[in-house]
C-alpha atoms as a PDB file:
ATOM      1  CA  UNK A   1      16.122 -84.344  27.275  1.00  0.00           C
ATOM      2  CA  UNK A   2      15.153 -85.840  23.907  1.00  0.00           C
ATOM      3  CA  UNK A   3      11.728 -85.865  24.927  1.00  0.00           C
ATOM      4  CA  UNK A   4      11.522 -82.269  25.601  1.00  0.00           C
ATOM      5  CA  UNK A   5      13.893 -81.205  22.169  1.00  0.00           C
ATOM      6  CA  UNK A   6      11.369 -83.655  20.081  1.00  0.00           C
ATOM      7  CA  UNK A   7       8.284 -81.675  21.819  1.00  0.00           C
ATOM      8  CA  UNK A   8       9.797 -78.154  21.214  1.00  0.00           C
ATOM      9  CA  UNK A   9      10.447 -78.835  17.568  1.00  0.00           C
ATOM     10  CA  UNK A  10       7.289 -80.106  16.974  1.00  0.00           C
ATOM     11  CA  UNK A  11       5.679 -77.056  18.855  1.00  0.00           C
ATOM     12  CA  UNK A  12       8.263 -74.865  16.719  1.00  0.00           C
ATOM     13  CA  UNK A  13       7.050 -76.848  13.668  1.00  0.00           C
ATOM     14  CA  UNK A  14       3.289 -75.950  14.338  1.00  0.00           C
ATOM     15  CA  UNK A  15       4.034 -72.468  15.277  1.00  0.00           C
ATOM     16  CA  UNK A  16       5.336 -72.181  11.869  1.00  0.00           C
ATOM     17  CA  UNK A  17       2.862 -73.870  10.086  1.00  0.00           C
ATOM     18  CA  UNK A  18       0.059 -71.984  11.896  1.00  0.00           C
ATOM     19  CA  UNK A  19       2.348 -68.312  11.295  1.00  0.00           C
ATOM     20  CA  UNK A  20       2.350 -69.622   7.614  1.00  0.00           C
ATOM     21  CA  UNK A  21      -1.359 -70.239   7.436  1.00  0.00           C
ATOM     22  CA  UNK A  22      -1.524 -66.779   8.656  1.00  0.00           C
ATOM     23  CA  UNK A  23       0.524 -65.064   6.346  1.00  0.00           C
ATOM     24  CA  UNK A  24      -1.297 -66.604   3.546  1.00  0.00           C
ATOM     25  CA  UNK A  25      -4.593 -65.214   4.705  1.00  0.00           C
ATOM     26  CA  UNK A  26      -2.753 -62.044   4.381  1.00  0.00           C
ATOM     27  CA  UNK A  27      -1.288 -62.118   1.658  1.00  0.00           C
ATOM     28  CA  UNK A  28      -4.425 -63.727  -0.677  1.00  0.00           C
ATOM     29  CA  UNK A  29      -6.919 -60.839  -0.854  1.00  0.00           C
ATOM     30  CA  UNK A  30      -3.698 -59.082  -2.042  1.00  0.00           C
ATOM     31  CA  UNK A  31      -2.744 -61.628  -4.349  1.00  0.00           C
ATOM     32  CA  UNK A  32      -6.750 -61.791  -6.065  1.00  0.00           C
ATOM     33  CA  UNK A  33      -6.596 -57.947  -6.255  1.00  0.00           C
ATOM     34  CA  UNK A  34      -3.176 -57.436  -7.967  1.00  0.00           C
ATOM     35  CA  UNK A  35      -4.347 -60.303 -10.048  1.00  0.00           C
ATOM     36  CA  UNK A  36      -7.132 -57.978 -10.879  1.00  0.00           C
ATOM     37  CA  UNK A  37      -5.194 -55.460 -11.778  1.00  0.00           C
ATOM     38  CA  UNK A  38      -2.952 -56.625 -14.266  1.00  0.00           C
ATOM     39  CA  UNK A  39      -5.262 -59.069 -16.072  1.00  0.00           C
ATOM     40  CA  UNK A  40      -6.070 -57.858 -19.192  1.00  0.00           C
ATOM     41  CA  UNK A  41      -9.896 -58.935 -19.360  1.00  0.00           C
ATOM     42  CA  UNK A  42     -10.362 -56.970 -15.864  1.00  0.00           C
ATOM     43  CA  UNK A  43     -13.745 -55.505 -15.995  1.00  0.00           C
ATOM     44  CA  UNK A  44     -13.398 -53.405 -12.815  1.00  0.00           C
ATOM     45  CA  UNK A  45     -13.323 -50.148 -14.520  1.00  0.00           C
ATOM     46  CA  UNK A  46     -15.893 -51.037 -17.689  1.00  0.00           C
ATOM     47  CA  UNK A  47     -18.745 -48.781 -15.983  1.00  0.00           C
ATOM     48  CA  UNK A  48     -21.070 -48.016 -18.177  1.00  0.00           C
ATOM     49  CA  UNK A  49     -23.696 -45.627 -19.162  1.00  0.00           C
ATOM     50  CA  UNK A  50     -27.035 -45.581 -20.874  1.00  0.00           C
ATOM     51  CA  UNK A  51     -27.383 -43.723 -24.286  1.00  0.00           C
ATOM     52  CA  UNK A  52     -29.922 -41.543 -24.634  1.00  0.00           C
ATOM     53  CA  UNK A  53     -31.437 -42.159 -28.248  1.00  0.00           C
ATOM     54  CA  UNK A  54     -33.379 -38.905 -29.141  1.00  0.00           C
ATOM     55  CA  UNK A  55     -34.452 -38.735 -32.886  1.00  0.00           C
ATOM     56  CA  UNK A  56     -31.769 -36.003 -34.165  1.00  0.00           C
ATOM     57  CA  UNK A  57     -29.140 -38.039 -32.728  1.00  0.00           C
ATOM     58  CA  UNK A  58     -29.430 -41.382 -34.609  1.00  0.00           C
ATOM     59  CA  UNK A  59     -27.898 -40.800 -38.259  1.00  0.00           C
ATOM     60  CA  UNK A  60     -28.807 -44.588 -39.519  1.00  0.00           C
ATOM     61  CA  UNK A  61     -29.720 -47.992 -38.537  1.00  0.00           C
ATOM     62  CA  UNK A  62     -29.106 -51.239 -38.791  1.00  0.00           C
ATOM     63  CA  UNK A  63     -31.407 -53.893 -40.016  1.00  0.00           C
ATOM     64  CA  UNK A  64     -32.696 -56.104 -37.046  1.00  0.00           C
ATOM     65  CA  UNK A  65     -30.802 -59.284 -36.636  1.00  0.00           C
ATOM     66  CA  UNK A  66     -27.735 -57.980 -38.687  1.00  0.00           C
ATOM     67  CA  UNK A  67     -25.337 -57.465 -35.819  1.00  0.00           C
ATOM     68  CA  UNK A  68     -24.934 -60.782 -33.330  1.00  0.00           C
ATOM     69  CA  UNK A  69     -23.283 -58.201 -31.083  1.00  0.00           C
ATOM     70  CA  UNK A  70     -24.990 -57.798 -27.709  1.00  0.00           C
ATOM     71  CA  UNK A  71     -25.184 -55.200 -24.887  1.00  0.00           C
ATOM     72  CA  UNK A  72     -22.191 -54.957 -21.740  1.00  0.00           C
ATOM     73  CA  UNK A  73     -18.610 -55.332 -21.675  1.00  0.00           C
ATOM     74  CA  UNK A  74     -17.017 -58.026 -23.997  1.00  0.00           C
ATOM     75  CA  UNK A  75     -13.298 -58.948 -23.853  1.00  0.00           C
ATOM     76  CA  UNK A  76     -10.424 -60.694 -25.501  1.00  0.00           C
ATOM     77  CA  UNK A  77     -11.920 -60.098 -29.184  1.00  0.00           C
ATOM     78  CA  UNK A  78      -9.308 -60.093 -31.359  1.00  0.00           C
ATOM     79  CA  UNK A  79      -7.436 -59.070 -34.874  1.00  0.00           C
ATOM     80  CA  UNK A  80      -6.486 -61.825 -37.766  1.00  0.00           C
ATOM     81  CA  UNK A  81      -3.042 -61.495 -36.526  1.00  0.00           C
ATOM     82  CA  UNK A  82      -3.777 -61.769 -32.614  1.00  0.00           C
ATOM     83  CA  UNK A  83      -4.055 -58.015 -31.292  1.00  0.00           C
ATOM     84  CA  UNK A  84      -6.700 -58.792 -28.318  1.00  0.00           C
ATOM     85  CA  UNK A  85      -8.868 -55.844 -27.306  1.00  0.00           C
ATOM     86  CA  UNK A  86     -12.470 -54.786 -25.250  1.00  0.00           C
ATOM     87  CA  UNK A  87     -15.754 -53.602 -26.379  1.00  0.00           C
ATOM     88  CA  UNK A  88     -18.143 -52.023 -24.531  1.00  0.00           C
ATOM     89  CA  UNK A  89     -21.311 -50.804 -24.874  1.00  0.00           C
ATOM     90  CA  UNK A  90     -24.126 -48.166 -23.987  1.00  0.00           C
ATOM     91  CA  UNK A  91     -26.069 -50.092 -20.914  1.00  0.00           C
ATOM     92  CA  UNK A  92     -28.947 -49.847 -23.188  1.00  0.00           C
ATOM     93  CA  UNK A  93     -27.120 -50.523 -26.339  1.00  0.00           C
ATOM     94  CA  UNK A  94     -29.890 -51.251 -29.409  1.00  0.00           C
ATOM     95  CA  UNK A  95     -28.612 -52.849 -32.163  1.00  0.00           C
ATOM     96  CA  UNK A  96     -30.436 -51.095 -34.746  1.00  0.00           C
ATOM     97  CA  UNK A  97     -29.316 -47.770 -34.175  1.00  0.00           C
ATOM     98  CA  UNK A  98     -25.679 -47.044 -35.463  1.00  0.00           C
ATOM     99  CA  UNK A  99     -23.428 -45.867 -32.871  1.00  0.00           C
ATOM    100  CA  UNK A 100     -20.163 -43.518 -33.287  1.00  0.00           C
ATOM    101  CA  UNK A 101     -16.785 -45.381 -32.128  1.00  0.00           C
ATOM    102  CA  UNK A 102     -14.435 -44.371 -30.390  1.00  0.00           C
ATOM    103  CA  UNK A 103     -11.171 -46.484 -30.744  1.00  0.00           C
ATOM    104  CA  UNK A 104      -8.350 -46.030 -27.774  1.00  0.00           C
ATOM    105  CA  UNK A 105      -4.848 -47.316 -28.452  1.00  0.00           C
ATOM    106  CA  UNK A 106      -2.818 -48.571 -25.638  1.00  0.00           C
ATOM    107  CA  UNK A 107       0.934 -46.618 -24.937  1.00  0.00           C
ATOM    108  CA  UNK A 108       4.074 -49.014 -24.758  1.00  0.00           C
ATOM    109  CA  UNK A 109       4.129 -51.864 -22.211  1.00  0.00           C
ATOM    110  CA  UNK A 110       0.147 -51.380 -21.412  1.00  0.00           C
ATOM    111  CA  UNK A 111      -2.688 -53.479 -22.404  1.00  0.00           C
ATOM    112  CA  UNK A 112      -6.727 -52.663 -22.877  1.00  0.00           C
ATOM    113  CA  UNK A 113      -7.175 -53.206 -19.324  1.00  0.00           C
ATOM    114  CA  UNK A 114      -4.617 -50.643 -18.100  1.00  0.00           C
ATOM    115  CA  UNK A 115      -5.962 -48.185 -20.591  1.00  0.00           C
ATOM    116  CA  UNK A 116      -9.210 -48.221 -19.938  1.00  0.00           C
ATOM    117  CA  UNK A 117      -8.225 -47.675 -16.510  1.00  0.00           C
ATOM    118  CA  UNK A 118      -6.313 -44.810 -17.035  1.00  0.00           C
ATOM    119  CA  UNK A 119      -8.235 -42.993 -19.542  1.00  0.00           C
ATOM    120  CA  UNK A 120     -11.877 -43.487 -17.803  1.00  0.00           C
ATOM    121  CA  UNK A 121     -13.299 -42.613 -20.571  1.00  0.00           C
ATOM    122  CA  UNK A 122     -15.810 -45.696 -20.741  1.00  0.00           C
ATOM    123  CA  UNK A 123     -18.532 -44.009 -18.347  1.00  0.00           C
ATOM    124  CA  UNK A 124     -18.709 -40.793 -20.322  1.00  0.00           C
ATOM    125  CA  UNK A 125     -18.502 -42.269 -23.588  1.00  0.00           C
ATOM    126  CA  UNK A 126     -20.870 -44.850 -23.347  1.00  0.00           C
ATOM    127  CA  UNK A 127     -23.615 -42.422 -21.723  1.00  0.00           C
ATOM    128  CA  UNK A 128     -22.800 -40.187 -25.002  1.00  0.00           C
ATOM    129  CA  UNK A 129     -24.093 -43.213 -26.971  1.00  0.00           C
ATOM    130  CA  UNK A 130     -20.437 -44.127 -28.262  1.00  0.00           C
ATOM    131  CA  UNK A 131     -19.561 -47.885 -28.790  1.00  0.00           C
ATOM    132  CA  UNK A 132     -15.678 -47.813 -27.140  1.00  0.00           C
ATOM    133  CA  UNK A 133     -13.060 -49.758 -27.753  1.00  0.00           C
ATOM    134  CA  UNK A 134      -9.310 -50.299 -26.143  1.00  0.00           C
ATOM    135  CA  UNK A 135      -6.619 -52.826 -27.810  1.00  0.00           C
ATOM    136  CA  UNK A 136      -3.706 -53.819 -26.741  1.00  0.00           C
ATOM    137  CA  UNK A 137      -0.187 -52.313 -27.617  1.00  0.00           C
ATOM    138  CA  UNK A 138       1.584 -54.594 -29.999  1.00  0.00           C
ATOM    139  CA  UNK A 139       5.445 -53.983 -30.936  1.00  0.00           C
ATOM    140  CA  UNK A 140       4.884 -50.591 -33.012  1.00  0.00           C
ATOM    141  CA  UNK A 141       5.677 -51.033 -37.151  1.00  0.00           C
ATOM    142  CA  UNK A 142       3.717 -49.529 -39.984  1.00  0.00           C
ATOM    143  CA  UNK A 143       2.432 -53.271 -40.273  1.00  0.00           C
ATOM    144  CA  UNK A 144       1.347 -53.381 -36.840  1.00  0.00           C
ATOM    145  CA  UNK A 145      -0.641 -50.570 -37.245  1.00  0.00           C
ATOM    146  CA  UNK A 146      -2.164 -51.644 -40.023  1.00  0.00           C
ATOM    147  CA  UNK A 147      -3.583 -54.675 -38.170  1.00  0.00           C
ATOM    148  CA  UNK A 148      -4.563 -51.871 -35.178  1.00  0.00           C
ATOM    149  CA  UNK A 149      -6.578 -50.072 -38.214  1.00  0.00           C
ATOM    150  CA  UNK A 150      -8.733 -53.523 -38.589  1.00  0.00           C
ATOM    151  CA  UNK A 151     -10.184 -53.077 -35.401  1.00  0.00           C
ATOM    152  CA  UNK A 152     -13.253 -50.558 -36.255  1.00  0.00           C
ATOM    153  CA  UNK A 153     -14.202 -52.992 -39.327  1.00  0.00           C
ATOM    154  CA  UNK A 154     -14.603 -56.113 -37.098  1.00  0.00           C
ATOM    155  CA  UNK A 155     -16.536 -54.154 -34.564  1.00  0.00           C
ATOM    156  CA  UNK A 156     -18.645 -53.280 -37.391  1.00  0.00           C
ATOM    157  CA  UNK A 157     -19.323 -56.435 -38.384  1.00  0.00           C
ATOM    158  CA  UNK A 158     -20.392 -57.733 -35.167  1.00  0.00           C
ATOM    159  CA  UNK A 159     -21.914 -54.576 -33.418  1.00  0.00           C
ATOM    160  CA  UNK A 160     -24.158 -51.887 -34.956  1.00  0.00           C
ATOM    161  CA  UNK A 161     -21.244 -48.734 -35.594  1.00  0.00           C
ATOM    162  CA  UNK A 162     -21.665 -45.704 -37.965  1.00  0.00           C
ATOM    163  CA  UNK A 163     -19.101 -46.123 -40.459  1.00  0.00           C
ATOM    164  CA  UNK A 164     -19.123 -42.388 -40.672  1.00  0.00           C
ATOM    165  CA  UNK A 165     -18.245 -41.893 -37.121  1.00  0.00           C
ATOM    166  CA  UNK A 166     -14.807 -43.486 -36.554  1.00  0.00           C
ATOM    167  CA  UNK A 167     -12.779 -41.956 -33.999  1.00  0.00           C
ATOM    168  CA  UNK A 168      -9.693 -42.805 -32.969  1.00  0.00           C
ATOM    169  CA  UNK A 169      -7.886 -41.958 -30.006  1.00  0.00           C
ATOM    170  CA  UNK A 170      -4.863 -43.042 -27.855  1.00  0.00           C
ATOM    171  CA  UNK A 171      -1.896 -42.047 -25.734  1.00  0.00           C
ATOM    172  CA  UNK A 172       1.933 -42.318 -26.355  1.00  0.00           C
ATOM    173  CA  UNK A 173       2.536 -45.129 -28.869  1.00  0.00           C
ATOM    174  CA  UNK A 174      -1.175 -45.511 -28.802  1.00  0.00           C
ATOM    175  CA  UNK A 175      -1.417 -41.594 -29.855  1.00  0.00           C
ATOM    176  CA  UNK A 176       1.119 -42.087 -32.749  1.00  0.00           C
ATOM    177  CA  UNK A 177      -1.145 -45.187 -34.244  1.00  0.00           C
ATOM    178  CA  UNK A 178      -3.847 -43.179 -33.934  1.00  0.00           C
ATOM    179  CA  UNK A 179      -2.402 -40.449 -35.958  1.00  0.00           C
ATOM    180  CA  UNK A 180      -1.091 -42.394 -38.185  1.00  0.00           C
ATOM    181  CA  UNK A 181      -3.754 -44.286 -39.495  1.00  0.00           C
ATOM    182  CA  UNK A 182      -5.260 -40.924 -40.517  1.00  0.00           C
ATOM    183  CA  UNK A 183      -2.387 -40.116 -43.165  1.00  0.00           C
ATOM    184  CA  UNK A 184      -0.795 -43.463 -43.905  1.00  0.00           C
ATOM    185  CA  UNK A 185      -2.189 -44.278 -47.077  1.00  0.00           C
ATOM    186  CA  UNK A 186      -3.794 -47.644 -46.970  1.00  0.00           C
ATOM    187  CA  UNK A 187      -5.841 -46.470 -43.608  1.00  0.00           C
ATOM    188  CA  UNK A 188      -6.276 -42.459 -43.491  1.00  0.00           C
ATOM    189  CA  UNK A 189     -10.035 -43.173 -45.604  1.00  0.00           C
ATOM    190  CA  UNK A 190     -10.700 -45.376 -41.638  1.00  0.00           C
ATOM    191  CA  UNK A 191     -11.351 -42.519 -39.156  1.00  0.00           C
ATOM    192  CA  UNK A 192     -13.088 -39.758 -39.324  1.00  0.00           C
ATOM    193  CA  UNK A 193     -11.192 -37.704 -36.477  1.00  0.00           C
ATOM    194  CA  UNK A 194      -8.302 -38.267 -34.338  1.00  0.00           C
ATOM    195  CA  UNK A 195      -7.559 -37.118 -30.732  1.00  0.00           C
ATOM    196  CA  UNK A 196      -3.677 -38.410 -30.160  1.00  0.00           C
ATOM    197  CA  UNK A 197      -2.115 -37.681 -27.097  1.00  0.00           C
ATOM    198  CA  UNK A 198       1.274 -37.704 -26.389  1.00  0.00           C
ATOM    199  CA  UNK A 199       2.428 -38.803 -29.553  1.00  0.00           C
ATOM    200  CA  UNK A 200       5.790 -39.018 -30.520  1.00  0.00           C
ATOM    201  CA  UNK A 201       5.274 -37.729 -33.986  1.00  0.00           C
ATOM    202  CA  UNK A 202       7.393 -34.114 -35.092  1.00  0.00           C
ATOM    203  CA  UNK A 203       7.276 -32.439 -37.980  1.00  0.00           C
ATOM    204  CA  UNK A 204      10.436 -34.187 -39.327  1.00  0.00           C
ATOM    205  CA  UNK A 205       8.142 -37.498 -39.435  1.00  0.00           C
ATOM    206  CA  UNK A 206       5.712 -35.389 -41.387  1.00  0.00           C
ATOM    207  CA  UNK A 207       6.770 -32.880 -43.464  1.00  0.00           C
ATOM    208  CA  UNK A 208       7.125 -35.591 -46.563  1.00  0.00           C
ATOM    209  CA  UNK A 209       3.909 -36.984 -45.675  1.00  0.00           C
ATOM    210  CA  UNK A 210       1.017 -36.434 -48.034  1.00  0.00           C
ATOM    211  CA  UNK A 211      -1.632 -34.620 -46.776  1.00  0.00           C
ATOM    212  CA  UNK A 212      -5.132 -36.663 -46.369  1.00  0.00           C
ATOM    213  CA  UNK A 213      -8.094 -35.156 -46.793  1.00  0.00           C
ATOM    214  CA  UNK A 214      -9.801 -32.432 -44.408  1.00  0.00           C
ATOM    215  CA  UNK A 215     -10.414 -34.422 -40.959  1.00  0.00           C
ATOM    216  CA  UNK A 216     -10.909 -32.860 -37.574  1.00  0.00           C
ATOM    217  CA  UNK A 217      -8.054 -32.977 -35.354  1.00  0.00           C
ATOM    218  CA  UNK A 218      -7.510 -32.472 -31.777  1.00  0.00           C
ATOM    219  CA  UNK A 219      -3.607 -32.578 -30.444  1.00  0.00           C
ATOM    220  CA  UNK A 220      -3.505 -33.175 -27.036  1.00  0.00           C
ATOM    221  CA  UNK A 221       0.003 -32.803 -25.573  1.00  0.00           C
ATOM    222  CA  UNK A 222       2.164 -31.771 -22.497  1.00  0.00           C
ATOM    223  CA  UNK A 223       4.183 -28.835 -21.971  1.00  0.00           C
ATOM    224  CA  UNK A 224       6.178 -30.798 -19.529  1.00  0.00           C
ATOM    225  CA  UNK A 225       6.277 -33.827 -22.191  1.00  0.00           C
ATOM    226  CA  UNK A 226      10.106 -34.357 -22.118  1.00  0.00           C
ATOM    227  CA  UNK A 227      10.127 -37.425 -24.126  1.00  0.00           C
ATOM    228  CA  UNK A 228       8.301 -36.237 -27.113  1.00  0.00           C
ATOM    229  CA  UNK A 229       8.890 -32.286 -26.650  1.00  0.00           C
ATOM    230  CA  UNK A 230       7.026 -29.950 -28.803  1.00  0.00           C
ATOM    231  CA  UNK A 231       5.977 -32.810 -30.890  1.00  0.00           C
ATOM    232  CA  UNK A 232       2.089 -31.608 -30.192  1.00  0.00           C
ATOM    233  CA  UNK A 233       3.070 -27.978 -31.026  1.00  0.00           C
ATOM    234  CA  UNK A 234       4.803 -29.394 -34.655  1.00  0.00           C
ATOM    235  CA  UNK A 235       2.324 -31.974 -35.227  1.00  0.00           C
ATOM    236  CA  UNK A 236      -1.109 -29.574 -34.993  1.00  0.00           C
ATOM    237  CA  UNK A 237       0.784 -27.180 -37.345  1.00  0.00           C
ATOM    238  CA  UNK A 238       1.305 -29.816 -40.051  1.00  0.00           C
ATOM    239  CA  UNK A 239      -2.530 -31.098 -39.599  1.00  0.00           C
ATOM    240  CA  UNK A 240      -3.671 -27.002 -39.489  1.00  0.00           C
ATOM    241  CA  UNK A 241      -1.992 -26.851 -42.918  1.00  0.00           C
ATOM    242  CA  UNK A 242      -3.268 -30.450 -44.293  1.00  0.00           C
ATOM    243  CA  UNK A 243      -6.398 -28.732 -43.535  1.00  0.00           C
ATOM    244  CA  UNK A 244      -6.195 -25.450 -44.959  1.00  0.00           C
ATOM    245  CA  UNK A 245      -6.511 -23.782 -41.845  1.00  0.00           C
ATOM    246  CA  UNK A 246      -5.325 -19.742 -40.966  1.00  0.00           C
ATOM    247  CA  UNK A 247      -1.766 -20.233 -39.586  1.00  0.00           C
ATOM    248  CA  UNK A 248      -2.596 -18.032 -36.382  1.00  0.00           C
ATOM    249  CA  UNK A 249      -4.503 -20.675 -33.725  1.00  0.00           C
ATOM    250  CA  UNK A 250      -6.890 -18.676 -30.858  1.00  0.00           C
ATOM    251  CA  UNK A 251      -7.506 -19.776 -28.080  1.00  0.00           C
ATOM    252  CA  UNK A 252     -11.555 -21.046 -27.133  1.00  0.00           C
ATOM    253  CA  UNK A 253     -13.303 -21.266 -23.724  1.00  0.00           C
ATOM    254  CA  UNK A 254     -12.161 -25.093 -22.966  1.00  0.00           C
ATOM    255  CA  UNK A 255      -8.514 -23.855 -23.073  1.00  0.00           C
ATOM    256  CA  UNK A 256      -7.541 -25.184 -26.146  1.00  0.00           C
ATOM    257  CA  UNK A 257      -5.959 -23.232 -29.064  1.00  0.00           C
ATOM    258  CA  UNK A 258      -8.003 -23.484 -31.897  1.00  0.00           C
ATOM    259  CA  UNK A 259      -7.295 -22.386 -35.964  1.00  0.00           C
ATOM    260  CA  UNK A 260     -10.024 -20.971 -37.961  1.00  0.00           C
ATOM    261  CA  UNK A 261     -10.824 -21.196 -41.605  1.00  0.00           C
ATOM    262  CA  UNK A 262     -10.462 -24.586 -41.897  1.00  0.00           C
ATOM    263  CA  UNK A 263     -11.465 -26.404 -45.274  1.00  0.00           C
ATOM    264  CA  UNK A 264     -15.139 -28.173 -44.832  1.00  0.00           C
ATOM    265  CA  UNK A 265     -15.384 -26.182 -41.765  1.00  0.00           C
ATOM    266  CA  UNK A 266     -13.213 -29.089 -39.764  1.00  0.00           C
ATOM    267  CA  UNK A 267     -12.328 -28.845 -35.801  1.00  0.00           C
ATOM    268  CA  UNK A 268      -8.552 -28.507 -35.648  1.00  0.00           C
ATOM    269  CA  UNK A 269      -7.252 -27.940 -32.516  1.00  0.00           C
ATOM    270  CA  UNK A 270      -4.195 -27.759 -29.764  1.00  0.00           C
ATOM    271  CA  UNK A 271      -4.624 -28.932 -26.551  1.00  0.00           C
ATOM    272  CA  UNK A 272      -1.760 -28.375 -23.942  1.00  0.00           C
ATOM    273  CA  UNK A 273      -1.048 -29.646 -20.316  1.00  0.00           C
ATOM    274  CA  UNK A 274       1.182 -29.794 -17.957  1.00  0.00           C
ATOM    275  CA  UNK A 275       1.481 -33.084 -17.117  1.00  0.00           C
ATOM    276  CA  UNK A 276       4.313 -35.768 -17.437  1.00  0.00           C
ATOM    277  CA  UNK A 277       4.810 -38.088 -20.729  1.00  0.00           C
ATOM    278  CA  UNK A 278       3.409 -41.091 -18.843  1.00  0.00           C
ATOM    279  CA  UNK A 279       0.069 -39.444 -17.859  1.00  0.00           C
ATOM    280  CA  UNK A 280      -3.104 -39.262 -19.737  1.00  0.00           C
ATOM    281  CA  UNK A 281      -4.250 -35.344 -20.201  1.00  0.00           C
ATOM    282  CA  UNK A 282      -7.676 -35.893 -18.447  1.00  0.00           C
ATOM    283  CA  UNK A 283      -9.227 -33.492 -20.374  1.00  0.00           C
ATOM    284  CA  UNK A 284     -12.336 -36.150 -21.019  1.00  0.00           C
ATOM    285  CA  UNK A 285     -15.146 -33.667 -21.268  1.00  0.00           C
ATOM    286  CA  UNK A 286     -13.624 -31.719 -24.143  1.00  0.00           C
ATOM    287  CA  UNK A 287     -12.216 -34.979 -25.615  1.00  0.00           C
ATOM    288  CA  UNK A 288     -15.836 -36.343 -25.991  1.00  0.00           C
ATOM    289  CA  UNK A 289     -17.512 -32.869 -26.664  1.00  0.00           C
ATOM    290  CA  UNK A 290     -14.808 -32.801 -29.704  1.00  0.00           C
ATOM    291  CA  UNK A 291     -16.275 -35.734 -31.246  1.00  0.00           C
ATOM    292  CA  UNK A 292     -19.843 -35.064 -30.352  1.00  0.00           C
ATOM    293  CA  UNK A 293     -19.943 -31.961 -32.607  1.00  0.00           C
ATOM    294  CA  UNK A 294     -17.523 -33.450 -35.172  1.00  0.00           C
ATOM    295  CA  UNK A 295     -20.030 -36.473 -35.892  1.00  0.00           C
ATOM    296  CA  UNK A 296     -23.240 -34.218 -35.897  1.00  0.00           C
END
């Protein structure tokens, strides 16, 4: 009888083992791709686009050999102070040609990865000859933001970017550093538009806020927004007044509402959705189409 009990366990034993073994080559491919998905240097999503470099579209140029910076996807750059974020670049990216950036913020308790995910804007943007950007979401402070205003410069320095054609862009927290690095006053001379989303900035943050100077503006915000509620509605008054704008917005063919008689002739605009607080708007087209005409 001990025979037969030391043969079972040892056929229970293998049985294990082999279920085990089994389970594993489950479970890995699962394992790799949520690995994937939460790294923060995951390239899966960094498609990119060629830029098509007619004559009226480049606005200046870089001497050759000024800019190390090459073409495709580069990540974990990072800020003085440690705030990691992704570059990418037009497939055929030349490096004497200045390019218009476009700088996306990350929302609470995402990184660059997740962003660029859920924004998708690298495809479009890239084939529109921007250089793009997406940094990490650090604890929110008007310090931290400061550093998250740094970004453009060191892209600069390393990459061939129009200084001119800063744009800055981002959802939820990322939307409020966005917006306020266009009136805080040791960053608002840095972009030169802002698209925020979602931000959780009201008129109460603002109304003791010095005005910058003219800059386009696009507001994009949620009618179903229940964290932030109305705050697009408040906030794209106080910028249509910054700007000098009638106090009556129309609404255009893309859907947004748009004032007229801005000063400088600047873009100032409310875009509204429906979806939830956690969602990016999707409106991409318009969202690149703003810039486009802003930076002409």
């Amino acid at each position: 009888m001990l025979m037969f009990k030391t043969y079972f366990d040892r056929l229970k034993a293998a049985s294990t083992l082999r279920n085990s073994f089994f389970i594993l080559l489950f479970l890995l491919p699962i394992l790799i791709t949520l690995t994937l998905f939460f790294s923060e240097d995951n390239d899966e999503f960094s498609q990119m686009g060629n830029a098509s470099y007619n004559g009226d579209k480049i606005h200046a140029r870089c001497d050759a050999g000024t800019r190390p910076g090459e073409s495709g996807a580069f990540n974990g750059e990072s800020t003085g102070e440690g705030i990691k974020y992704n570059v990418r670049m037009p497939l055929n990216y030349d490096s004497t040609i200045s390019h218009p950036l476009l700088m996306v913020y990350s929302p609470a308790k995402s990184n660059r990865a997740k962003t660029e995910k859920m924004t998708g804007l690298t495809l479009k943007a890239t084939t529109a000859g921007f250089i793009v950007a997406y940094a990490d979401h650090p604890e929110l402070s008007p310090t931290s933001t400061i550093e998250l205003g740094t970004i453009p410069g060191l892209i600069a320095k390393k990459w061939c970017v129009d200084e001119k054609r800063i744009f800055l862009t981002g959802h939820s927290d990322g939307g409020t550093a966005a917006m306020a690095l266009a009136f805080m006053a040791g960053t608002k001379h840095i972009p030169d538009a802002i698209a925020p989303s979602a931000a959780g900035i009201d008129y109460q943050d603002l109304r003791d806020r010095k005005c910058p100077k003219p800059i386009p503006v696009m507001i994009m915000h949620s009618a179903n927004d229940h964290l932030f509620p109305k705050y697009g509605v408040q906030s794209s008054g106080w910028w249509a007044a910054c700007n000098k704008c009638e106090p009556i917005p129309e609404k255009i063919k893309n859907g947004c509402m748009a004032y007229s008689g801005c000063a400088n002739g600047v873009k100032t605009w409310y875009c509204e959705g429906d979806k939830l607080h956690a969602q990016w708007p999707g409106i991409n087209d318009t969202l690149i189409d703003f810039f486009v005409s802003v930076g002409r």
